[in-house]
C-alpha atoms as a PDB file:
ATOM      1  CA  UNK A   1    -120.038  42.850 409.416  1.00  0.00           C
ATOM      2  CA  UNK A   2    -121.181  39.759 407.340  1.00  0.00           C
ATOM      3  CA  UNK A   3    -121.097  41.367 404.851  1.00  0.00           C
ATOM      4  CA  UNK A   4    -117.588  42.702 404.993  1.00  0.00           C
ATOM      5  CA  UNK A   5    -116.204  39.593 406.144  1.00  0.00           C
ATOM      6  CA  UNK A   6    -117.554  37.809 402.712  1.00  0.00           C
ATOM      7  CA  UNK A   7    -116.681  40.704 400.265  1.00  0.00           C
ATOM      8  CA  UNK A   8    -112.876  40.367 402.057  1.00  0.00           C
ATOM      9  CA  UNK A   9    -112.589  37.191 402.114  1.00  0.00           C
ATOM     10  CA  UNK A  10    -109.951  35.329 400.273  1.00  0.00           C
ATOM     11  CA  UNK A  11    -112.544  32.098 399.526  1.00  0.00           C
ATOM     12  CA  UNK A  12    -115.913  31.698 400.270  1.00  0.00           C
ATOM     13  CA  UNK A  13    -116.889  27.966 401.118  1.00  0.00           C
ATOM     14  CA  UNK A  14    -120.609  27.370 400.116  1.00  0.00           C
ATOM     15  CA  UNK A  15    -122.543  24.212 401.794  1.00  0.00           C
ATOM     16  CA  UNK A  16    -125.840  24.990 400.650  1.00  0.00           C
ATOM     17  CA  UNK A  17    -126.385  25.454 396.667  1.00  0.00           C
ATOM     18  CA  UNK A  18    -129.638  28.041 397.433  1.00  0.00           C
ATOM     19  CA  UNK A  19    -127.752  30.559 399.344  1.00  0.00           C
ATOM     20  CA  UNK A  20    -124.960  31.295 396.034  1.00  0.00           C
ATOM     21  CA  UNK A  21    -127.442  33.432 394.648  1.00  0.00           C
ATOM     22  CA  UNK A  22    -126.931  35.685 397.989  1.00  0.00           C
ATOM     23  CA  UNK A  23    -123.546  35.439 398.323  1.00  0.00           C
ATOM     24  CA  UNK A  24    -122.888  35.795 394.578  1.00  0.00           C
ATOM     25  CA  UNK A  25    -123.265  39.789 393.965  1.00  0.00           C
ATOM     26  CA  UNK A  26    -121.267  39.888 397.264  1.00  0.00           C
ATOM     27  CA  UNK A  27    -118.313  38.284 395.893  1.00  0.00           C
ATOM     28  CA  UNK A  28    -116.179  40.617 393.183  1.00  0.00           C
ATOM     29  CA  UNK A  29    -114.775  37.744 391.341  1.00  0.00           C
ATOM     30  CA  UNK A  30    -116.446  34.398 391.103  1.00  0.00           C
ATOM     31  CA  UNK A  31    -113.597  32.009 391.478  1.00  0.00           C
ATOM     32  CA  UNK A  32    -113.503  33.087 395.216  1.00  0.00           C
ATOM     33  CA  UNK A  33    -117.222  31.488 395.847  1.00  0.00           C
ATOM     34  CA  UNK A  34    -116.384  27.503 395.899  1.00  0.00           C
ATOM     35  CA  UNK A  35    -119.277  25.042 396.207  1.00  0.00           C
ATOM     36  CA  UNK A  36    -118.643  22.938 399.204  1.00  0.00           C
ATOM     37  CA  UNK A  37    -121.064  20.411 400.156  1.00  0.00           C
ATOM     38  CA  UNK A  38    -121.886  19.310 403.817  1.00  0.00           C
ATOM     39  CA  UNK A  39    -119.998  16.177 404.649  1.00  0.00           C
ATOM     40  CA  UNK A  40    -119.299  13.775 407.675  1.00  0.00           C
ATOM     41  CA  UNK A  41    -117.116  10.666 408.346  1.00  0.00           C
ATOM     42  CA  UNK A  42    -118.183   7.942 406.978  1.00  0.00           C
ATOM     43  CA  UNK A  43    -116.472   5.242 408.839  1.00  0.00           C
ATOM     44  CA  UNK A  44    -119.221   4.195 411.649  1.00  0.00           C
ATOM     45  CA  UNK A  45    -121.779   4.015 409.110  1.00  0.00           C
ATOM     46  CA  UNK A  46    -120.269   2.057 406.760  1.00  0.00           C
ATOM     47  CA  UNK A  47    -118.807  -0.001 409.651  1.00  0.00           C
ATOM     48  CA  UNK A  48    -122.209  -0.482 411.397  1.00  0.00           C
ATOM     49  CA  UNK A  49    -124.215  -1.050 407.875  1.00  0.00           C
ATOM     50  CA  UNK A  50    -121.905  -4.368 407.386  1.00  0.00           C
ATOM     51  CA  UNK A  51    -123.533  -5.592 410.535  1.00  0.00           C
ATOM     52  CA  UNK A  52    -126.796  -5.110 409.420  1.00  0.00           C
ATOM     53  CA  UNK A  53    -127.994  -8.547 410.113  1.00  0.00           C
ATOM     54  CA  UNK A  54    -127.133  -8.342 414.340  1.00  0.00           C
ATOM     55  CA  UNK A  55    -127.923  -4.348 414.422  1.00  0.00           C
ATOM     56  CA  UNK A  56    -131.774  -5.701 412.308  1.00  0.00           C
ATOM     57  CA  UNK A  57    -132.214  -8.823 415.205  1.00  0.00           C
ATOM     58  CA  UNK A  58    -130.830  -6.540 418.091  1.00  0.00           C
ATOM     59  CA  UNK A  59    -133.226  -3.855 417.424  1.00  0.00           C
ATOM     60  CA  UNK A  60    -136.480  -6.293 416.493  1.00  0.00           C
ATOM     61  CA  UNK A  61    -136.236  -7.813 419.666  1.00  0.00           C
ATOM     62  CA  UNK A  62    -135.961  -4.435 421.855  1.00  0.00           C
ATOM     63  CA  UNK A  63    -138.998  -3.308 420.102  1.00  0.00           C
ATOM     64  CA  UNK A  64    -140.733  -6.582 419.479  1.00  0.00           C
ATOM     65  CA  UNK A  65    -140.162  -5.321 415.392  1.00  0.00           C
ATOM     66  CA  UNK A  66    -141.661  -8.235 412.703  1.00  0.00           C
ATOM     67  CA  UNK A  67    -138.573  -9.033 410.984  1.00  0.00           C
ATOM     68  CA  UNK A  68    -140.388  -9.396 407.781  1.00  0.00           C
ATOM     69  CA  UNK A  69    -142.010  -6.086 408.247  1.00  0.00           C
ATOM     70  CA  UNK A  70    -140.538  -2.705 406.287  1.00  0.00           C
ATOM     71  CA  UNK A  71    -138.439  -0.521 408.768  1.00  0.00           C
ATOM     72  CA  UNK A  72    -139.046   3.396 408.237  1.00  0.00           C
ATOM     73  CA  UNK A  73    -136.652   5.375 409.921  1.00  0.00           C
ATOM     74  CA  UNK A  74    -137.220   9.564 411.212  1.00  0.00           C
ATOM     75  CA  UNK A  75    -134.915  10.922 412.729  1.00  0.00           C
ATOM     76  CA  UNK A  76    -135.084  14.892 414.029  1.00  0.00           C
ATOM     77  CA  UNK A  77    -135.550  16.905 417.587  1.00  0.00           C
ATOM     78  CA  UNK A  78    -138.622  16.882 418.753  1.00  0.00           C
ATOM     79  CA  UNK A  79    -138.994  20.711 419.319  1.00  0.00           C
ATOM     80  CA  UNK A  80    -141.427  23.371 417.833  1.00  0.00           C
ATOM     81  CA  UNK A  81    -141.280  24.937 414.785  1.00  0.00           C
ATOM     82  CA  UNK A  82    -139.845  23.165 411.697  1.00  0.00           C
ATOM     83  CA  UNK A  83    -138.963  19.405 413.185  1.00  0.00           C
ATOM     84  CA  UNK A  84    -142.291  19.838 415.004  1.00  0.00           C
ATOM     85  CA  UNK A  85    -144.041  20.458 411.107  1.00  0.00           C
ATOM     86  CA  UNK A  86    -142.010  17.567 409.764  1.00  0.00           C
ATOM     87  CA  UNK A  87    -143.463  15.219 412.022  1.00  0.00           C
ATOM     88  CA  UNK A  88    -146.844  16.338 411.741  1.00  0.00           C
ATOM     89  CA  UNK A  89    -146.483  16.239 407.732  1.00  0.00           C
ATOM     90  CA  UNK A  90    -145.075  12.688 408.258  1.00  0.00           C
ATOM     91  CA  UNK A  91    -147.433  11.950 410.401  1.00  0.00           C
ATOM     92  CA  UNK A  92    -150.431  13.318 407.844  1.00  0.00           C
ATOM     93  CA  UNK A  93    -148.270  11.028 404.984  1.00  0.00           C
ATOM     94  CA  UNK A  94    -148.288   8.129 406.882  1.00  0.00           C
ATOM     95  CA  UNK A  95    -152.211   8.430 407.641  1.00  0.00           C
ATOM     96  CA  UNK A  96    -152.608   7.976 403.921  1.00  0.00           C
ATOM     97  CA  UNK A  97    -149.576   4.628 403.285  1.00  0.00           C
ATOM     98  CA  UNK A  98    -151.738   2.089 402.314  1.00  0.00           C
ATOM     99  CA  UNK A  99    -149.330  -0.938 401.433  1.00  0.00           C
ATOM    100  CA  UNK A 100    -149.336  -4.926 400.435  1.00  0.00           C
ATOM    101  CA  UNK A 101    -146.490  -5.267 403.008  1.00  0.00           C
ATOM    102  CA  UNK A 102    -146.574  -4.225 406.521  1.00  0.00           C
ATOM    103  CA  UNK A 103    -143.912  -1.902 407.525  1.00  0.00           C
ATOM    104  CA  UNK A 104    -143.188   0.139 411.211  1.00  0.00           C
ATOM    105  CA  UNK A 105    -141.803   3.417 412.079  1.00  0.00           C
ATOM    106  CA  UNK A 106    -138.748   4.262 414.435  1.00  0.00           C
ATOM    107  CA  UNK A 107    -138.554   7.619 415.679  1.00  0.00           C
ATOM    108  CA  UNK A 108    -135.327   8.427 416.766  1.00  0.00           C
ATOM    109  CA  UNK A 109    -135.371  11.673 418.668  1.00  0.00           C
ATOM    110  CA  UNK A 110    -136.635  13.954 421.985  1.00  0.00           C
ATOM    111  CA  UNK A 111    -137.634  17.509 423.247  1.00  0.00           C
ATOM    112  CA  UNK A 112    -140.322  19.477 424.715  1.00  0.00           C
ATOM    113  CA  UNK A 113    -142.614  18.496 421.977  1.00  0.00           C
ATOM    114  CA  UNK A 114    -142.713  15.083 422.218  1.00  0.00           C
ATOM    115  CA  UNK A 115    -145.623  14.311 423.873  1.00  0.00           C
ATOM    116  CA  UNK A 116    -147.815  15.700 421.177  1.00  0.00           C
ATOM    117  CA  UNK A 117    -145.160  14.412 418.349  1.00  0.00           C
ATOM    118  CA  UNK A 118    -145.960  10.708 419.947  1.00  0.00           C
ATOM    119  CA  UNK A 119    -150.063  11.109 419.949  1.00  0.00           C
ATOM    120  CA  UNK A 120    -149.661  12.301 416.330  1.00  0.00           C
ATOM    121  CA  UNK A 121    -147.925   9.511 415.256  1.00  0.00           C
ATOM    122  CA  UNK A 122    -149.473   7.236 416.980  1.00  0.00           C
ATOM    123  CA  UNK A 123    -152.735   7.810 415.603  1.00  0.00           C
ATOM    124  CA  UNK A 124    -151.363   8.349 412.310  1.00  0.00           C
ATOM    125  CA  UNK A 125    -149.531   4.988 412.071  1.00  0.00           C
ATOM    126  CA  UNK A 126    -152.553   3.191 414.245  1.00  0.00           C
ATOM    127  CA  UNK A 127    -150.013   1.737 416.666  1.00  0.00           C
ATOM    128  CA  UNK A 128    -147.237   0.871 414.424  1.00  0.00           C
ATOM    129  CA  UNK A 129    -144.810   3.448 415.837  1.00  0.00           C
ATOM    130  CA  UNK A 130    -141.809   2.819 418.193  1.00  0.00           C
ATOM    131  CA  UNK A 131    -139.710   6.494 419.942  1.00  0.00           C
ATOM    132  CA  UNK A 132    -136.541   5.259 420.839  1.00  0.00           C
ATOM    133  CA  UNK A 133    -135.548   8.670 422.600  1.00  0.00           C
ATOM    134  CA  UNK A 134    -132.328  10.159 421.604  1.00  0.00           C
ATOM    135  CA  UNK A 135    -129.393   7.853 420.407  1.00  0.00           C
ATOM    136  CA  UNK A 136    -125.357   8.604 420.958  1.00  0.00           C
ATOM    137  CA  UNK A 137    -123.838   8.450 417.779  1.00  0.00           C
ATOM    138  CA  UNK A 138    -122.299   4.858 417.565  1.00  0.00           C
ATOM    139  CA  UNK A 139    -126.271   3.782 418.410  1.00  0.00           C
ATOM    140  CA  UNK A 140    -127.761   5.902 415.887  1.00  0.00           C
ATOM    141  CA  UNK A 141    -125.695   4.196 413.330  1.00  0.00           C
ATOM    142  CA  UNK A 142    -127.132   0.243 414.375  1.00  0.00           C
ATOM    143  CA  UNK A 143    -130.366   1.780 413.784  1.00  0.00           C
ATOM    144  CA  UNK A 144    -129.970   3.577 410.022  1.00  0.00           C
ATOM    145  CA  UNK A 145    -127.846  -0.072 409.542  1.00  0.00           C
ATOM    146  CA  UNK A 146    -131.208  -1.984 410.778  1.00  0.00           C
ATOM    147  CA  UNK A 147    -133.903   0.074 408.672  1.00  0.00           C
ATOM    148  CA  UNK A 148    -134.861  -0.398 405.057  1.00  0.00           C
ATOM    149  CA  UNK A 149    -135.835   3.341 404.399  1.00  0.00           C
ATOM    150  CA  UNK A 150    -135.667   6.733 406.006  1.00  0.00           C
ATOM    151  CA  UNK A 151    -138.585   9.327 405.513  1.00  0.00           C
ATOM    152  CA  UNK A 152    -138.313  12.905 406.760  1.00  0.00           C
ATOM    153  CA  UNK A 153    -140.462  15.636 404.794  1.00  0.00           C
ATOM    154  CA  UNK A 154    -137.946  18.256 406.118  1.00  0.00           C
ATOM    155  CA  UNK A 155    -139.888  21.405 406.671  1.00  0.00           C
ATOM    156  CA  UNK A 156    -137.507  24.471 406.994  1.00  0.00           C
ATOM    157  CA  UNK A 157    -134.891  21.989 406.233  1.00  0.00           C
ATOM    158  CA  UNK A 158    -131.758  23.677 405.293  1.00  0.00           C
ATOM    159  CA  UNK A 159    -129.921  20.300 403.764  1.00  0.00           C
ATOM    160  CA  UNK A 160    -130.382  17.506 406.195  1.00  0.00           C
ATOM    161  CA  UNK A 161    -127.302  15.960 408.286  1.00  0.00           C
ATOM    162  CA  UNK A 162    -129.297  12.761 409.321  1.00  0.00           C
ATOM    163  CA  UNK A 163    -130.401  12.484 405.300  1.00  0.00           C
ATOM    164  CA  UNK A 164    -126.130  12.221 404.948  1.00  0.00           C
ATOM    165  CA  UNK A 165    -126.085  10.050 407.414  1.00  0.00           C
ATOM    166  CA  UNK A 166    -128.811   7.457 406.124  1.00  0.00           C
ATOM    167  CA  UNK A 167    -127.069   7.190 402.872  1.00  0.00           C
ATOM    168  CA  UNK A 168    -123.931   6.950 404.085  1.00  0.00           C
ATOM    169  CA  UNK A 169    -125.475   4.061 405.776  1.00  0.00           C
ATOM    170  CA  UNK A 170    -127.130   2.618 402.598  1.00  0.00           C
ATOM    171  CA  UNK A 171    -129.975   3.623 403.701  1.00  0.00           C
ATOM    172  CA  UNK A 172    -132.631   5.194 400.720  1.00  0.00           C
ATOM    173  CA  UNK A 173    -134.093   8.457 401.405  1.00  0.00           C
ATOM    174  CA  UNK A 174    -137.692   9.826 401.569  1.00  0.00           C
ATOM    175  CA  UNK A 175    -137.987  13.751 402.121  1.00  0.00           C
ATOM    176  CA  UNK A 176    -139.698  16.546 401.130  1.00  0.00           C
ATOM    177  CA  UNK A 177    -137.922  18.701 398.212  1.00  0.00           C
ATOM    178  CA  UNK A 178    -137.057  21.813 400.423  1.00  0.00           C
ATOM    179  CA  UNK A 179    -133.737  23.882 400.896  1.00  0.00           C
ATOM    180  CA  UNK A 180    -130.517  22.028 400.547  1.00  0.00           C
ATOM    181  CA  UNK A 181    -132.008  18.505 400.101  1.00  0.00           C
ATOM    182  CA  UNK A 182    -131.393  17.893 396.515  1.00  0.00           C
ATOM    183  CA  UNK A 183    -127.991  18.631 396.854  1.00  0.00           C
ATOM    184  CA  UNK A 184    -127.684  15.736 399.593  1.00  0.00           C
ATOM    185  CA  UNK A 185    -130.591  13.096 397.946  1.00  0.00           C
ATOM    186  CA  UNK A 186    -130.156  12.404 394.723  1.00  0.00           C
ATOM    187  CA  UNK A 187    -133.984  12.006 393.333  1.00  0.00           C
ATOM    188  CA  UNK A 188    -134.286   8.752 391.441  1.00  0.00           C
ATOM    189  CA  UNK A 189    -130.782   7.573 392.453  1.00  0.00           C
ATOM    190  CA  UNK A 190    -130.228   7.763 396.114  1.00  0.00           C
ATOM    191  CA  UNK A 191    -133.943   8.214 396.794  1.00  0.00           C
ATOM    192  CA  UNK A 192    -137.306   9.865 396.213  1.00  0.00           C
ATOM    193  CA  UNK A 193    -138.320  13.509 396.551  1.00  0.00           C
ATOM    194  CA  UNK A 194    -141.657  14.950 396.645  1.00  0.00           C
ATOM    195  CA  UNK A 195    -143.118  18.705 396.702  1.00  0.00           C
ATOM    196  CA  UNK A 196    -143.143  20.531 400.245  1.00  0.00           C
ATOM    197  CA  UNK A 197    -146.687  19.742 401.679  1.00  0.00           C
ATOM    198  CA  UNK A 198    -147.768  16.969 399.361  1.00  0.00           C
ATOM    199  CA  UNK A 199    -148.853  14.256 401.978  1.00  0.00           C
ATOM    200  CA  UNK A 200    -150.236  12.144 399.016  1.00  0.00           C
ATOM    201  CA  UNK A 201    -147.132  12.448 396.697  1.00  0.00           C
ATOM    202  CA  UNK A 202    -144.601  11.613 400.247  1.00  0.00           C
ATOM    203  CA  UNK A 203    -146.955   8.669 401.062  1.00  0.00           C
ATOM    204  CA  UNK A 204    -146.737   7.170 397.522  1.00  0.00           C
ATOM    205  CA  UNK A 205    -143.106   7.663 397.437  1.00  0.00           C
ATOM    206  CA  UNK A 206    -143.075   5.912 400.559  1.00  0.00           C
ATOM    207  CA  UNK A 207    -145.368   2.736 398.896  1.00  0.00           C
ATOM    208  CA  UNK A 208    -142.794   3.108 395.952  1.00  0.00           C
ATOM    209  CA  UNK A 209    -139.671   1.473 398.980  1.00  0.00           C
ATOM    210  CA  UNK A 210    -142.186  -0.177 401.244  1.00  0.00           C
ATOM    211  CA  UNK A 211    -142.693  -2.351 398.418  1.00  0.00           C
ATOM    212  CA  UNK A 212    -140.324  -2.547 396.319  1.00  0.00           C
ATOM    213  CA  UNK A 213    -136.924  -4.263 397.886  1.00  0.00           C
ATOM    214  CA  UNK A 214    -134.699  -4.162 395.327  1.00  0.00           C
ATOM    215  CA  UNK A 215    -135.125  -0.304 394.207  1.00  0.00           C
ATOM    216  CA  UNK A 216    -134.535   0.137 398.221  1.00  0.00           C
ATOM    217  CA  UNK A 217    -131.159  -1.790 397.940  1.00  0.00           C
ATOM    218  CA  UNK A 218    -130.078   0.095 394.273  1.00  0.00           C
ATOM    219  CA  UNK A 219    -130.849   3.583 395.933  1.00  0.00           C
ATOM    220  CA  UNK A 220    -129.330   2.635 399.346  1.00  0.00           C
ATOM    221  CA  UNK A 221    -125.845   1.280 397.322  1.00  0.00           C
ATOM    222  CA  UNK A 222    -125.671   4.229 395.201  1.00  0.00           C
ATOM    223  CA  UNK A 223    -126.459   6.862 398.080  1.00  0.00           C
ATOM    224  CA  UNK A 224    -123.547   5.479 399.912  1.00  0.00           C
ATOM    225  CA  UNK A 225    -121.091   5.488 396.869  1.00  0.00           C
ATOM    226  CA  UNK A 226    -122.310   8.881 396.162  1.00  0.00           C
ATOM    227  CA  UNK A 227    -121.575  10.110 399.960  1.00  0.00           C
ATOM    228  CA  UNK A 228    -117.970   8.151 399.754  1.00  0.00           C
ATOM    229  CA  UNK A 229    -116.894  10.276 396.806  1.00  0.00           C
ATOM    230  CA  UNK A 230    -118.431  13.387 397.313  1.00  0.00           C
ATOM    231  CA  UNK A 231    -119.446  13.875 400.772  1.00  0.00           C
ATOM    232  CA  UNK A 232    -116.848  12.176 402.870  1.00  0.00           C
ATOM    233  CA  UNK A 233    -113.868  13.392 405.197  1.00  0.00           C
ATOM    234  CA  UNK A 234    -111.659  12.509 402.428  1.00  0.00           C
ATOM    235  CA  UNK A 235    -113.553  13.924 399.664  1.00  0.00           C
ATOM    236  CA  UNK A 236    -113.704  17.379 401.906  1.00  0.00           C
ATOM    237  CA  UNK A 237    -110.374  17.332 402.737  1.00  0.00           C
ATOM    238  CA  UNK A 238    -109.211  17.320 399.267  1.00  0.00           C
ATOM    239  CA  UNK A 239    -111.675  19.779 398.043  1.00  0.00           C
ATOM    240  CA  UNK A 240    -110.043  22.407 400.862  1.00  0.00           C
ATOM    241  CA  UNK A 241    -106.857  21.415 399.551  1.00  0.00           C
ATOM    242  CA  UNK A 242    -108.047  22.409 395.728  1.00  0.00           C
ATOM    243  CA  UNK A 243    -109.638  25.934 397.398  1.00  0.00           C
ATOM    244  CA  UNK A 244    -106.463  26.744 399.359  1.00  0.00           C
ATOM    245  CA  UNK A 245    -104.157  25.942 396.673  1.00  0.00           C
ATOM    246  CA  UNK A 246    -106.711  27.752 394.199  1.00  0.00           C
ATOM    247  CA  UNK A 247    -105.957  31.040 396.322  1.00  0.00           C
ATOM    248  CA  UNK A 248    -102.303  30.382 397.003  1.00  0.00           C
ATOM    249  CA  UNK A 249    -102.125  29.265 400.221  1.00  0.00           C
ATOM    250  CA  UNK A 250    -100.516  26.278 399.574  1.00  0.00           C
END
C-alpha cells in the first residue's frame, strides 16, 4: 500500500535526504520527489533567545548553576533503545571532557529509563549534572535561550527536532553524524559533528565550544539564520507553494 500510494502520488515531499535513495526508483519521473526539510516555528525561540540574560539568571538560581560556568544542554526521552544509547554515549563522552573552563549539563527530559539515565550521568559528569524533568514548550525555549551549547550524539537519530530547535535558538550544536543530522547541523557552520560511537572525537568537539566563546556565538548566529531561511514556517510554506504550483495545483 506504501508503495502504491508513493508511485501514485502527484508529489512526494522528502524530510530526510537518506531515505531519496528508497523512494527514488519508486518515483517514475523525478520532478515528483521534492526535498523538503523538517521545519518548526521559529517565533518562541527567537523570542525567548533575546531574553537570554533573565532566562541564564532564572535558570542559575533554580539549579544553583555558576554563571561563569559553560551550559551544555541534552535534550531527548528518557526511554530504551536509541535515546537510552544517546545518553549513555554522552555520558561515556563526557567521562573523557577534560576542559580549562568548568562547564554543567542540563538534561531536559523523562521516562521509564531515567533512573539509570541519571546514575550514568552522574558518574560520568562527577556531580555536575542537573534533570530538569520534562519542559512545556514555552519552558524548553528559556532553557536552549540560557545554554551556551547543546550536545546529543543521536543514536538511531532520524534528523533531530530538538537539534532545530537549539539553532533556532542560537544555540551551537554537538551530535553524532547519524541519519538526517547533517541536513539539520551544518558541520563547521552551525556546529560540530563527529562519527557515530566516537566518545573521544564528541568529547573534543565538545572542548572545541566549552572553550572557545566566540566560535559558540558565530555557530549559534549562523544556525539560527540558517533555520530562518530554510527551516522556518515561512520558508516551508513557500516551498509547498513552489511543489503545488510545480504540479498544477495552484
Amino acid at each position: 500500500r506504501v508503495m502504491a500510494a508513493v508511485q501514485g502520488a502527484a508529489a512526494v515531499l522528502c524530510l530526510n535526504p537518506n531515505d531519496v535513495a528508497c523512494l527514488a526508483p519508486l518515483v517514475a519521473d523525478p520532478g515528483r520527489l521534492a526535498s523538503f526539510p523538517p521545519f518548526l516555528d521559529m517565533a518562541p525561540y527567537a523570542a525567548a533567545r533575546t531574553a537570554r540574560p533573565a532566562a541564564r539568571a532564572e535558570i542559575g538560581a533554580k539549579w544553583g548553576l555558576p554563571p561563569d560556568a559553560a551550559w551544555l544542554l541534552a535534550v531527548g526521552m528518557m526511554r530504551p533503545g536509541d535515546k537510552a544509547a544517546s545518553y549513555a554515549a554522552l555520558a561515556e563522552a563526557l567521562a573523557r571532557l577534560e576542559t580549562r573552563r568548568d562547564w554543567r549539563l542540563i538534561v531536559v527530559g523523562d521516562g521509564q529509563a531515567r533512573p539509570e539515565i541519571e546514575l550514568q550521568l552522574g558518574r560520568a559528569t562527577a556531580g555536575r549534572a542537573i534533570f530538569a524533568g520534562a519542559l512545556d514548550e514555552p519552558t524548553l525555549a528559556r532553557y536552549y535561550a540560557a545554554a551556551d551549547a547543546m550536545a546529543w550524539p543521536a543514536v538511531g537519530e532520524a534528523f533531530g527536532m530538538a537539534m532545530l530547535e537549539a539553532q533556532a535558538s542560537a544555540l551551537p550544536v554537538v551530535a553524532g553524524d547519524v541519519g538526517g543530522v547533517s541536513a539539520v547541523v551544518t558541520q563547521g557552520e552551525s556546529g560540530l559533528l563527529t562519527p557515530p560511537g566516537d566518545a573521544a572525537a564528541f568529547a573534543a568537539a565538545l572542548k572545541a565550544l566549552v572553550e572557545d566563546p566566540a566560535r559558540r556565538r558565530a555557530f549559534g548566529a549562523a544556525g539560527q539564520m540558517r533555520v530562518s531561511a530554510t527551516q522556518s514556517l515561512e520558508a516551508a510554506g513557500a516551498r509547498l507553494e513552489a511543489v503545488l504550483e510545480a504540479i498544477g495545483v495552484r
